[in-house]
C-alpha atoms as a PDB file:
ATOM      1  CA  UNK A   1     -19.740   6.427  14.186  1.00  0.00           C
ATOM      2  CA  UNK A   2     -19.124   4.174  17.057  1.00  0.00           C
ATOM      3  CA  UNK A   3     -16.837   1.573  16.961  1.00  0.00           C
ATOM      4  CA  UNK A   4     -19.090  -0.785  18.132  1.00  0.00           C
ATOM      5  CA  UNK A   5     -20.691  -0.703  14.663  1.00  0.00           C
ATOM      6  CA  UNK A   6     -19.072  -2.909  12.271  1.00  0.00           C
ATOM      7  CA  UNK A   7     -17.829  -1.345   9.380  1.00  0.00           C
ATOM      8  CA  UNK A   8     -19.402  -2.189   6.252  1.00  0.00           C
ATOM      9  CA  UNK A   9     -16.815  -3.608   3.241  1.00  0.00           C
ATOM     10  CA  UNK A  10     -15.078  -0.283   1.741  1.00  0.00           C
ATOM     11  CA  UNK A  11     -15.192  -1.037  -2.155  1.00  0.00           C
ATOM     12  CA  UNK A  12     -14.670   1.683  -4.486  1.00  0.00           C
ATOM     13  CA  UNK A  13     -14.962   0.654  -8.463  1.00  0.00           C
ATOM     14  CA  UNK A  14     -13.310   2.963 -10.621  1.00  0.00           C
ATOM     15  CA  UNK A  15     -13.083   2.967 -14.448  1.00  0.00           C
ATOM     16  CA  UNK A  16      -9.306   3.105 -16.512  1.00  0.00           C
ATOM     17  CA  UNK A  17      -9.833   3.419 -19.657  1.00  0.00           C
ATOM     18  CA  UNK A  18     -10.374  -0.581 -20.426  1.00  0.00           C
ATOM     19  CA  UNK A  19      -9.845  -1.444 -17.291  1.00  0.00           C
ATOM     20  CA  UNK A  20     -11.743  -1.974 -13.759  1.00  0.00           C
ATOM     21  CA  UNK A  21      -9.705  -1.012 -10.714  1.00  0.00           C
ATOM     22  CA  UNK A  22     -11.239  -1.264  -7.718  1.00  0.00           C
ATOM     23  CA  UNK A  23      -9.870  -0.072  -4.574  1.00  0.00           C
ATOM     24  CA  UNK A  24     -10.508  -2.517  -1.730  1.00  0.00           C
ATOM     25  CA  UNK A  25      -9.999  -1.497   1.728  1.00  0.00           C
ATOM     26  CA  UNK A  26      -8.586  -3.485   4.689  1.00  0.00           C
ATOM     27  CA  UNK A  27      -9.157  -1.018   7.544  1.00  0.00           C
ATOM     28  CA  UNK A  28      -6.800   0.821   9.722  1.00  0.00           C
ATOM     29  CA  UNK A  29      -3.748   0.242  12.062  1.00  0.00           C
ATOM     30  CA  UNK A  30      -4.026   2.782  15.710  1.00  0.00           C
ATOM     31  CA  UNK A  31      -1.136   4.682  15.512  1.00  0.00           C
ATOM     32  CA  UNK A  32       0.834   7.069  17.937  1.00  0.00           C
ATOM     33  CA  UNK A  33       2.212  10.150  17.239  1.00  0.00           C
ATOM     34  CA  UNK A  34       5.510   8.230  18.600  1.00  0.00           C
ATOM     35  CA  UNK A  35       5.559   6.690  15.382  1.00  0.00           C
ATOM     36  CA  UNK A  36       6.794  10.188  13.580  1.00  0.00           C
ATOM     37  CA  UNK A  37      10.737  10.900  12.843  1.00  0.00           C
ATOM     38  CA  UNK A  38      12.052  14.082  11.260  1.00  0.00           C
ATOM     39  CA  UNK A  39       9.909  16.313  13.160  1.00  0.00           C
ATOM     40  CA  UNK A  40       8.913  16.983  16.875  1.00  0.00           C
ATOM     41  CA  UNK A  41       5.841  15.322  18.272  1.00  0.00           C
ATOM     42  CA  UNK A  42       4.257  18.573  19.109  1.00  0.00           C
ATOM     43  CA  UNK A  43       4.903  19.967  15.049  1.00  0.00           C
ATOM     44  CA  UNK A  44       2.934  16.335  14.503  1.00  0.00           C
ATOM     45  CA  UNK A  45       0.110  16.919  16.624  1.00  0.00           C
ATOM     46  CA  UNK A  46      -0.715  20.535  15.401  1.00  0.00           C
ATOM     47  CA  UNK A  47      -0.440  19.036  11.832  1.00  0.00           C
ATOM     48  CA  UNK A  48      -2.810  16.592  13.238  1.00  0.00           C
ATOM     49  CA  UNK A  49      -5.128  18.651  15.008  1.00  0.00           C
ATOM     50  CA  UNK A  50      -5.270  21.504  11.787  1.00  0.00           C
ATOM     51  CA  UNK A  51      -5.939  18.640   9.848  1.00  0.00           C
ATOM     52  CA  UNK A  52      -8.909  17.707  11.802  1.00  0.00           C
ATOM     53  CA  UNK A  53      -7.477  14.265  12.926  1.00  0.00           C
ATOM     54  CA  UNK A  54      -6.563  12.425  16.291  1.00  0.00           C
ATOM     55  CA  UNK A  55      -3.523  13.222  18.134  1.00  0.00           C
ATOM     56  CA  UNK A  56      -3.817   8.812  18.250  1.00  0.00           C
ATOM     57  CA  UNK A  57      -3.905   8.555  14.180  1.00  0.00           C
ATOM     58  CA  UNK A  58      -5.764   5.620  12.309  1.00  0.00           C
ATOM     59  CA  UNK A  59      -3.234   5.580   9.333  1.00  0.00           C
ATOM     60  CA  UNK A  60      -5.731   3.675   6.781  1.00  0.00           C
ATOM     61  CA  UNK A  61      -4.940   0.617   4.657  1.00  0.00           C
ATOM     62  CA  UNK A  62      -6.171  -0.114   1.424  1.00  0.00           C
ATOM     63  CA  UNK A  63      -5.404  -2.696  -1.513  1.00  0.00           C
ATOM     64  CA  UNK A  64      -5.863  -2.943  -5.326  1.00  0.00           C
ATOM     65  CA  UNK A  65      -8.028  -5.139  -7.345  1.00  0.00           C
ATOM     66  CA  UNK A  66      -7.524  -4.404 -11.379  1.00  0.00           C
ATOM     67  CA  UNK A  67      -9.641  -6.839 -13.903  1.00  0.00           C
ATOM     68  CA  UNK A  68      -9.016  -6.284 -17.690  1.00  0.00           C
ATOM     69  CA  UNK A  69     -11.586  -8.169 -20.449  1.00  0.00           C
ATOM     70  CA  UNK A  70      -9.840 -11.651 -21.004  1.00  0.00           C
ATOM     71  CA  UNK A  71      -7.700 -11.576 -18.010  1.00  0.00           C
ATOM     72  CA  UNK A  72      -7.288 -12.989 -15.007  1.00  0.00           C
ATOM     73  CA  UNK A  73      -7.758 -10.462 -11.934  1.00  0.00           C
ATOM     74  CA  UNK A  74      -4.685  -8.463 -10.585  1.00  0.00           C
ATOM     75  CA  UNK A  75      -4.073  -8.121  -7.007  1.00  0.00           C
ATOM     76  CA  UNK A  76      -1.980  -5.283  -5.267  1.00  0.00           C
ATOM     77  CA  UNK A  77      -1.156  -6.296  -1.852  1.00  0.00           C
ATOM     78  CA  UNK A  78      -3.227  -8.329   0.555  1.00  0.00           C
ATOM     79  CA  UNK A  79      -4.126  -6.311   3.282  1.00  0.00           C
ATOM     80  CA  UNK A  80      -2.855  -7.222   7.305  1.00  0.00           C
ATOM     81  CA  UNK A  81      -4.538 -10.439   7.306  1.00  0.00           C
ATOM     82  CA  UNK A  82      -5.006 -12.608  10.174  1.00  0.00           C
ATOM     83  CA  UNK A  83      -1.512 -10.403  12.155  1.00  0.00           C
ATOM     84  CA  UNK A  84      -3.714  -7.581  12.811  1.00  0.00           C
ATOM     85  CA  UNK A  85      -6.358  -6.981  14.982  1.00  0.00           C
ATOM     86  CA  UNK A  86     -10.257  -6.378  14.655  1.00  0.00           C
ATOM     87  CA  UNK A  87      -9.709  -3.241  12.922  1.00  0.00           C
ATOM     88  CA  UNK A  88      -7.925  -4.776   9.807  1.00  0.00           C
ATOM     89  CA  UNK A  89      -8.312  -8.076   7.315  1.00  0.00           C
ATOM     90  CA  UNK A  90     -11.208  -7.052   5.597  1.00  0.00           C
ATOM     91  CA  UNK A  91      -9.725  -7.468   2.056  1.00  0.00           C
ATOM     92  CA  UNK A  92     -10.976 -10.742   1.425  1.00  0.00           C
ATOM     93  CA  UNK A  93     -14.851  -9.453   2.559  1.00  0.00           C
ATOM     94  CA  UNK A  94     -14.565  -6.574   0.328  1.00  0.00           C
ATOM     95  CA  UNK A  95     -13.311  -8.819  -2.370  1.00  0.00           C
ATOM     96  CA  UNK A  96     -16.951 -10.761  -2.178  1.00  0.00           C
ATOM     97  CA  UNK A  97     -18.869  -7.944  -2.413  1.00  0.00           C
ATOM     98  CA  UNK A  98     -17.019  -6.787  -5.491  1.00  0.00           C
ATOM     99  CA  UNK A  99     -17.523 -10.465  -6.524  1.00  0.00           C
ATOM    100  CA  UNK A 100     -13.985 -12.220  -7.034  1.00  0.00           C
ATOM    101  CA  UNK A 101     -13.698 -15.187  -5.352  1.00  0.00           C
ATOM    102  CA  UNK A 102      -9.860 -15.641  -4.140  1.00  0.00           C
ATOM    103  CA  UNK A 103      -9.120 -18.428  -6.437  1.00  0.00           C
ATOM    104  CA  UNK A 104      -9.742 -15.887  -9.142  1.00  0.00           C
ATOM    105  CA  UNK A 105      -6.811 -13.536  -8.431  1.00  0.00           C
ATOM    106  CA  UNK A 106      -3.952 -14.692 -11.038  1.00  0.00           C
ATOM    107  CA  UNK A 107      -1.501 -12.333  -9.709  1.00  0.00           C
ATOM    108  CA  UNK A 108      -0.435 -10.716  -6.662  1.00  0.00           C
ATOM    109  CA  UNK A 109       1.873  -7.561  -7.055  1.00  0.00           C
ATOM    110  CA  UNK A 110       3.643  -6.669  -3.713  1.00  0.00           C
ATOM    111  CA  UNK A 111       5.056  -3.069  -3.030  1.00  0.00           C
ATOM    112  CA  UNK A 112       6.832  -4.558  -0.131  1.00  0.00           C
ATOM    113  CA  UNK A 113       6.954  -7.100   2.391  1.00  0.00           C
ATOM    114  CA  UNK A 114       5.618  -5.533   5.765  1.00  0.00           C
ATOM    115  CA  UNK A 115       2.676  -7.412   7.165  1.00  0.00           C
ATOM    116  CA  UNK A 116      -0.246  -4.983   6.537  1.00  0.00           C
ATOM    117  CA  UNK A 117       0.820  -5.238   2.888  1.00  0.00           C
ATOM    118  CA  UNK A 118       1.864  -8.742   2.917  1.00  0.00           C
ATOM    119  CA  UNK A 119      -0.069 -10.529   5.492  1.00  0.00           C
ATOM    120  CA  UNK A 120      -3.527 -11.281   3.833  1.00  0.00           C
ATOM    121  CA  UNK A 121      -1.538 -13.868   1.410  1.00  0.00           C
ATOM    122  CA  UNK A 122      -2.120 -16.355   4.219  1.00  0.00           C
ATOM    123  CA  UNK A 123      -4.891 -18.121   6.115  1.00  0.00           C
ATOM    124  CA  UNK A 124      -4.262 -18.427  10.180  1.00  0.00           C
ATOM    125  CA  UNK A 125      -3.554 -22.030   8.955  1.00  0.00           C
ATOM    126  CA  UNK A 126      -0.620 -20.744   6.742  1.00  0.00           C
ATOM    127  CA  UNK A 127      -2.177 -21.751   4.114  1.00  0.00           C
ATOM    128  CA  UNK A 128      -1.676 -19.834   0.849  1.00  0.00           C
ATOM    129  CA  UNK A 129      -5.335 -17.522   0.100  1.00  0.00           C
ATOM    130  CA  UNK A 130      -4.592 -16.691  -3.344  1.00  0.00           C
ATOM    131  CA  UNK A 131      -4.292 -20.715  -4.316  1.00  0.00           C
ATOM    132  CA  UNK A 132      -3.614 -20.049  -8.298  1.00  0.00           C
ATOM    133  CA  UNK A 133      -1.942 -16.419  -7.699  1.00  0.00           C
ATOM    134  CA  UNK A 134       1.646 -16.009  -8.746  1.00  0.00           C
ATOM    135  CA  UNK A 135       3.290 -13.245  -6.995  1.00  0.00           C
ATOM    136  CA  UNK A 136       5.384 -10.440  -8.184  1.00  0.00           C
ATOM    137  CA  UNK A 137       7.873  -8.522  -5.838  1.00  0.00           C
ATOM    138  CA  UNK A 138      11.030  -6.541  -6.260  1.00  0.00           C
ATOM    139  CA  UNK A 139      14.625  -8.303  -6.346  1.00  0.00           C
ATOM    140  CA  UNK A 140      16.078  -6.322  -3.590  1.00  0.00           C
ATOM    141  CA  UNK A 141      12.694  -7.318  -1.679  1.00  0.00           C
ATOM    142  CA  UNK A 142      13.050 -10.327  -1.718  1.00  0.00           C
ATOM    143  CA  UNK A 143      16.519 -10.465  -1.180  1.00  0.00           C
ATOM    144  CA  UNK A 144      16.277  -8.462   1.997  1.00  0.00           C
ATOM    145  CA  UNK A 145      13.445 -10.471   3.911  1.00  0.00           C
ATOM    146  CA  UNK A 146      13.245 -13.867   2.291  1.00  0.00           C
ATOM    147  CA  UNK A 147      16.960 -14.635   2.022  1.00  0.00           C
ATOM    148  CA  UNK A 148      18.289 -17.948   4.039  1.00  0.00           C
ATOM    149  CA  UNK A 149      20.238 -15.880   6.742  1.00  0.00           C
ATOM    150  CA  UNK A 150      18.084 -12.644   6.587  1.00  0.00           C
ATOM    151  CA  UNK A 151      16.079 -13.509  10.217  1.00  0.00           C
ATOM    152  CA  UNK A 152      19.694 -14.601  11.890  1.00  0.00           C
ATOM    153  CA  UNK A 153      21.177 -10.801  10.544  1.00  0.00           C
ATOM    154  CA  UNK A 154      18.037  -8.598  11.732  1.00  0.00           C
ATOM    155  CA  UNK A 155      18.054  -6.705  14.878  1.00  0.00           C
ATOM    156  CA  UNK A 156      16.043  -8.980  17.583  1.00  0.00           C
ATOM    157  CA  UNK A 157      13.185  -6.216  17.813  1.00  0.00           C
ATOM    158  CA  UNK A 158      12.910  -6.159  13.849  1.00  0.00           C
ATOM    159  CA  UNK A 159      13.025 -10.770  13.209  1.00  0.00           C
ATOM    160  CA  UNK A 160       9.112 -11.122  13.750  1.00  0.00           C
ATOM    161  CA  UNK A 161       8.647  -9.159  10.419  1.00  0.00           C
ATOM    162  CA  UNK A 162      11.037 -10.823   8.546  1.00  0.00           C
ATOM    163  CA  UNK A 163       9.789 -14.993  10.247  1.00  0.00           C
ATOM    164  CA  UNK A 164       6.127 -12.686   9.136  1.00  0.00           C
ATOM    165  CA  UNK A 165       7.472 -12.378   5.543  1.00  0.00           C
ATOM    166  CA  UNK A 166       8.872 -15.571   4.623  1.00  0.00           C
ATOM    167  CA  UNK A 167       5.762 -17.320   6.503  1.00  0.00           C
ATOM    168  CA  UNK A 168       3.390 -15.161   4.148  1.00  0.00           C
ATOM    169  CA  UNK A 169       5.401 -16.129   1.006  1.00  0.00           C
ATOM    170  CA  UNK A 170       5.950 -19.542   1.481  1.00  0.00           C
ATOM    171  CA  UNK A 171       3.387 -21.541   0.535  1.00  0.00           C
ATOM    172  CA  UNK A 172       3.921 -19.883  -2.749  1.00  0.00           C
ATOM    173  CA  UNK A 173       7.274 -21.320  -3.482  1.00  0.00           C
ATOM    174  CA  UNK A 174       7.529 -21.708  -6.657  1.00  0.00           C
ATOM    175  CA  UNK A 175       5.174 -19.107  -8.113  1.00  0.00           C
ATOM    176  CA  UNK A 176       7.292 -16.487  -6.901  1.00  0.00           C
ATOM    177  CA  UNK A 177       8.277 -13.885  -9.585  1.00  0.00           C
ATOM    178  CA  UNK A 178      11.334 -10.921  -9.262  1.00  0.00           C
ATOM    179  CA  UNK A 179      11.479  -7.602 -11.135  1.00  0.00           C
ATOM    180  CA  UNK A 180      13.306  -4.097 -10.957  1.00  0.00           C
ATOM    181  CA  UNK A 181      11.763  -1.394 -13.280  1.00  0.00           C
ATOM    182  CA  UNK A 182       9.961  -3.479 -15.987  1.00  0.00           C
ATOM    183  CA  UNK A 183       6.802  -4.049 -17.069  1.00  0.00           C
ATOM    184  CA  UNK A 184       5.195  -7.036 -15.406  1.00  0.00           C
ATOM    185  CA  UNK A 185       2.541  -7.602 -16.572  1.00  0.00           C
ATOM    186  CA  UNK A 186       0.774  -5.452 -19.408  1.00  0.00           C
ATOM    187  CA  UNK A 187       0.120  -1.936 -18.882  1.00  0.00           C
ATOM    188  CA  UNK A 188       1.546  -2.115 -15.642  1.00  0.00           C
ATOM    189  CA  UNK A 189       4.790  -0.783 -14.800  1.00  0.00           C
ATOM    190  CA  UNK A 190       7.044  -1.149 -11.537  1.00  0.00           C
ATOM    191  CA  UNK A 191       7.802   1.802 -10.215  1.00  0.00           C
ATOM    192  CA  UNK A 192      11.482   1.681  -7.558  1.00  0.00           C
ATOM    193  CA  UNK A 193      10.902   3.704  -4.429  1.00  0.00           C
ATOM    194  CA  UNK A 194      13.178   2.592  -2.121  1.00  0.00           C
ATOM    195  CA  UNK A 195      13.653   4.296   1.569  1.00  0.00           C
ATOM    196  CA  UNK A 196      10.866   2.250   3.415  1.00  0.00           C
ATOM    197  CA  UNK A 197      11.835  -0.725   2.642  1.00  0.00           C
ATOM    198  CA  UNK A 198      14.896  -1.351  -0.016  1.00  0.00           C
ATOM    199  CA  UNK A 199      12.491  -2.747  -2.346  1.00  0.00           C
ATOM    200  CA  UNK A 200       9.405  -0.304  -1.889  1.00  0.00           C
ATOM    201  CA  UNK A 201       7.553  -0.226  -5.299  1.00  0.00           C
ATOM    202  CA  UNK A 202       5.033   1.418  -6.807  1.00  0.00           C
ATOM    203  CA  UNK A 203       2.981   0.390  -9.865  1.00  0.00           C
ATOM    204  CA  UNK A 204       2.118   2.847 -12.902  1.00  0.00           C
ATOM    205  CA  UNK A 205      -1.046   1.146 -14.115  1.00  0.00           C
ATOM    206  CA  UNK A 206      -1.684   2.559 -17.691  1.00  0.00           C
ATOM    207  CA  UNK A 207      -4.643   2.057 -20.140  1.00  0.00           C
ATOM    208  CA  UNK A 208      -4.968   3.842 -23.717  1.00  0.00           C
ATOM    209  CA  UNK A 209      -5.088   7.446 -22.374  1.00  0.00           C
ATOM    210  CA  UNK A 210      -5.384   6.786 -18.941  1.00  0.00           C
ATOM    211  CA  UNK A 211      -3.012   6.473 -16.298  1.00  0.00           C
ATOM    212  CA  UNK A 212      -2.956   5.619 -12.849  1.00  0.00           C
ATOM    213  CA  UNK A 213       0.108   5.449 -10.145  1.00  0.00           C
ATOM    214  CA  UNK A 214      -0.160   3.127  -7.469  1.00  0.00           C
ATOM    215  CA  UNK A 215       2.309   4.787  -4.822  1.00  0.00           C
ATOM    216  CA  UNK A 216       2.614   2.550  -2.080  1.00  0.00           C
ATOM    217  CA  UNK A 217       3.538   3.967   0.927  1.00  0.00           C
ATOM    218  CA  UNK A 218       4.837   7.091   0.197  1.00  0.00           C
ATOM    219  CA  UNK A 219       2.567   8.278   2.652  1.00  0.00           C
ATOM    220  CA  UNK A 220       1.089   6.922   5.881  1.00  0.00           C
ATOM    221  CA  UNK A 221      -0.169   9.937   7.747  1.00  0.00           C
ATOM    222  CA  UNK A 222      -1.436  12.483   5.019  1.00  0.00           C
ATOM    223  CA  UNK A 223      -2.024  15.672   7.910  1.00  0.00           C
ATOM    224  CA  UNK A 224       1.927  15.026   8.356  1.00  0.00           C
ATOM    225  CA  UNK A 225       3.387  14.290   5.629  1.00  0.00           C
ATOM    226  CA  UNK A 226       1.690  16.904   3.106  1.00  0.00           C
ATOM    227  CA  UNK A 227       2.935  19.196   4.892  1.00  0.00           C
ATOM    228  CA  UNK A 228       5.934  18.350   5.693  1.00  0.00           C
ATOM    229  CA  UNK A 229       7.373  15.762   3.166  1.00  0.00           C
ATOM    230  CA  UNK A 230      10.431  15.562   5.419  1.00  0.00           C
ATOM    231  CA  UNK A 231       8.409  13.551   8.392  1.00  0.00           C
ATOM    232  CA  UNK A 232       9.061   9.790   8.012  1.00  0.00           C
ATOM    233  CA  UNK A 233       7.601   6.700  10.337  1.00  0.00           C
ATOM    234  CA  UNK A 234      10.131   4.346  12.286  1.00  0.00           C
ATOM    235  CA  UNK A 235       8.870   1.526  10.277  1.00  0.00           C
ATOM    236  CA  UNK A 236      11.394   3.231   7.257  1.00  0.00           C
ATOM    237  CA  UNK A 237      14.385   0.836   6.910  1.00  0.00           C
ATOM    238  CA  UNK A 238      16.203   3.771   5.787  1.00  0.00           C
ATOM    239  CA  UNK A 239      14.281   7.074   6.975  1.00  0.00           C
ATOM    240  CA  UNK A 240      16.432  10.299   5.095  1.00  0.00           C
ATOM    241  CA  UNK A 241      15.968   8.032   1.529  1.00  0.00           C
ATOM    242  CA  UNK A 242      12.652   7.628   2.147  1.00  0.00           C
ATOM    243  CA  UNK A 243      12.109  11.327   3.043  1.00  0.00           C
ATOM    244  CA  UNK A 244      13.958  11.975  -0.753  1.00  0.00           C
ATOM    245  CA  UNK A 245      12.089   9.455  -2.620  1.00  0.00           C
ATOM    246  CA  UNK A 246       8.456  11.111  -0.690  1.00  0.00           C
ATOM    247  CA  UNK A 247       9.963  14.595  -1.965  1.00  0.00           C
ATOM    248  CA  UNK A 248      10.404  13.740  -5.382  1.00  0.00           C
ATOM    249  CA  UNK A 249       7.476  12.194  -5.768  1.00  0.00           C
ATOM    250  CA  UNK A 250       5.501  14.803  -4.529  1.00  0.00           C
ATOM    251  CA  UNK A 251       7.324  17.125  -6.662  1.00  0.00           C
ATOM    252  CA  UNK A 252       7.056  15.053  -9.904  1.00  0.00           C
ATOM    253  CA  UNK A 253       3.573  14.218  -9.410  1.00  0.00           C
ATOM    254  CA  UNK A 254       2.057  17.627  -8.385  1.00  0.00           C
ATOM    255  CA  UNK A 255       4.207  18.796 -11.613  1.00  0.00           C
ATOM    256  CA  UNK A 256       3.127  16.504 -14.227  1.00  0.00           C
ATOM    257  CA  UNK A 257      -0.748  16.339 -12.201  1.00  0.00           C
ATOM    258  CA  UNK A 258      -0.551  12.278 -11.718  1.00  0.00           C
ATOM    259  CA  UNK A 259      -3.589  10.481 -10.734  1.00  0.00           C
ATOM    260  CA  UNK A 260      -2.487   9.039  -7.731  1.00  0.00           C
ATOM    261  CA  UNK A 261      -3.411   6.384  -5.168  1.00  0.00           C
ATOM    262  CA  UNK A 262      -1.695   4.990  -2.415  1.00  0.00           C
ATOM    263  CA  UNK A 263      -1.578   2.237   0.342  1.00  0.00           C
ATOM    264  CA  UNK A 264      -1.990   4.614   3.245  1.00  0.00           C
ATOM    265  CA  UNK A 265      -3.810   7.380   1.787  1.00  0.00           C
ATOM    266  CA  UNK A 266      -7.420   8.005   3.145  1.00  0.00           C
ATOM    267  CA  UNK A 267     -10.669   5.739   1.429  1.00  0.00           C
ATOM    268  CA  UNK A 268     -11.132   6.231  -1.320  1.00  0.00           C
ATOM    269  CA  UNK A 269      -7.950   7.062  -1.529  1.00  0.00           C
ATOM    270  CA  UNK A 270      -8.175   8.416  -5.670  1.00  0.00           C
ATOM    271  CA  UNK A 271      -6.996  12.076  -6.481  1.00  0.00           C
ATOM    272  CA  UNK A 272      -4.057  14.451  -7.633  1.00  0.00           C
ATOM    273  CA  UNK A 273      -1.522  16.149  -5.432  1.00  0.00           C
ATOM    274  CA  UNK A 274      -1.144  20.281  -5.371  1.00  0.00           C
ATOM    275  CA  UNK A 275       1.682  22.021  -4.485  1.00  0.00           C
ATOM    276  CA  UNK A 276       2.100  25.267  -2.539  1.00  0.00           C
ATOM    277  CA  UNK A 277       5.368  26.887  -1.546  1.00  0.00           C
ATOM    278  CA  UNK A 278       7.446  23.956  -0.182  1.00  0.00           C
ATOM    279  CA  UNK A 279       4.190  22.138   1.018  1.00  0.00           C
ATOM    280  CA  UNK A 280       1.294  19.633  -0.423  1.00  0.00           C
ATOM    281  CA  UNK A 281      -1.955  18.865  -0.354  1.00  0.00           C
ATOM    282  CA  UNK A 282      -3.629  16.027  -1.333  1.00  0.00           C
ATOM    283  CA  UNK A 283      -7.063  16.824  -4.233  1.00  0.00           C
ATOM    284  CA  UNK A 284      -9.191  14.245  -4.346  1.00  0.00           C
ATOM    285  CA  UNK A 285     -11.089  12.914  -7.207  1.00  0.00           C
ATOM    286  CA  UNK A 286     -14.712  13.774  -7.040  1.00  0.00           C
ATOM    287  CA  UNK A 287     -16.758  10.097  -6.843  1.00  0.00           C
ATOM    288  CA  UNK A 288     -20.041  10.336  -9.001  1.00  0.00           C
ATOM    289  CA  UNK A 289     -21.421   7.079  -8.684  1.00  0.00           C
ATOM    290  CA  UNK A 290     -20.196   5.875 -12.098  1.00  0.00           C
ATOM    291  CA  UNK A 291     -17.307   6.614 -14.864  1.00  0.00           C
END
């Protein structure tokens, strides 16, 4: 399809035992194969290229709407926002098609604070989007990016994304809630993965029978990273414990045959992961219209 052609909103409904979660996608970031660390660019473009994707990779970018009877709808991330370009911040039009208006959301859950996860929270006016939405992030998350001197201690290249992350959480001062492992909110569980960011978290949403982990961004390039778990991005804050964390993850999950989702992985972006030798592969759920 060309690009010329806008994309129409990417909504996918999907049933959880008493619950609705719906994953909403924002669009993708262009990527370069420059992006890649563990392995050599030219291992990254064959895994690329068998995978039947662009030596230039779109790494996709999706968000998490979950509405329970009686509740107040759940947010997971926010999407890039208005710090992306014209191929990103189509949460809030996906959103209207699956018909919640933004005042709705009660809660935001963050898995971290980078801007394509963080940066739909705000209008361009900085202006909060989620006006009655309390939001949930991890302690060491917060105390890495929001803390009074952490812009003056970053590296120069890295202080736009933290002035990005404390802009995108301000005008919700005061509605701003912490956790480490615990439950926060019912039948969903935080889930530590730190490596990307120190406060990377996943979410373990669980209903009666059904489970469903929310992975964040164990992986952003799923040709790559499948394949070889030991291929991180330079956007890791700390690149060989993210590279563990993706390893055991992928190990635990293929083991124990997790229904899985994730931030990065490809619309729709629902399915299981298989294991073969010391390589993945990501299964993904067959869509049938309705669950």
């Amino acid at each position: 399809m060309s690009d010329a052609v806008k994309a129409l909103p990417g909504v996918l409904r999907w049933s959880l035992g008493d619950l609705t979660v719906t994953v909403v996608n924002d669009g993708y970031l262009q990527g370069s194969l420059d992006l890649v660390t563990g392995i050599g660019s030219d291992e990254a473009g064959a895994l690329q290229a068998a995978g039947f994707r662009a030596q230039a990779p779109r790494i996709t970018l999706n968000a998490y709407l979950i509405e329970a009877p009686g509740s107040k709808p759940i947010l997971i991330d926010s999407g890039m926002g208005h710090f992306g370009g014209d191929t990103l911040g189509r949460v809030p039009e996906a959103l209207a098609v699956a018909g919640v208006a933004p005042e709705d959301i009660g809660t935001v859950l963050l898995t971290h604070l980078h801007p394509d996860h963080a940066g739909g929270l705000i209008h361009d006016d900085g202006s909060a989007a989620y006006p009655n939405a309390e939001l949930v992030l991890h302690e060491a998350e917060s105390a890495y990016w929001l803390a009074e001197d952490a812009v003056s201690r970053a590296p120069e290249g890295a202080r736009p994304y933290f002035r990005n992350a404390q802009k995108a959480v301000a005008p919700y001062s005061g509605r701003v809630r912490t956790m480490t492992s615990e439950e926060v909110l019912p039948g969903i569980t935080a889930v530590p993965l730190p490596g990307h960011t120190p406060g990377h978290t996943g979410f373990r949403i669980v209903s009666g029978s059904a489970s469903l982990l929310m992975w964040a961004d164990i992986i952003h390039l799923p040709a790559i990273q499948f394949k070889r778990p030991e291929a991180s991005l330079v956007f890791d804050v700390d690149s060989d414990r993210a590279s563990s964390v993706r390893k055991r993850m992928l190990d635990e999950v293929s083991s124990e045959k997790t229904f899985v989702t994730g931030g990065h992985l490809e619309f729709p972006a629902l399915g299981y992961v298989a294991r073969a030798g010391a390589a993945y592969s990501f299964v993904p759920e067959l869509w049938v219209g309705a669950n």
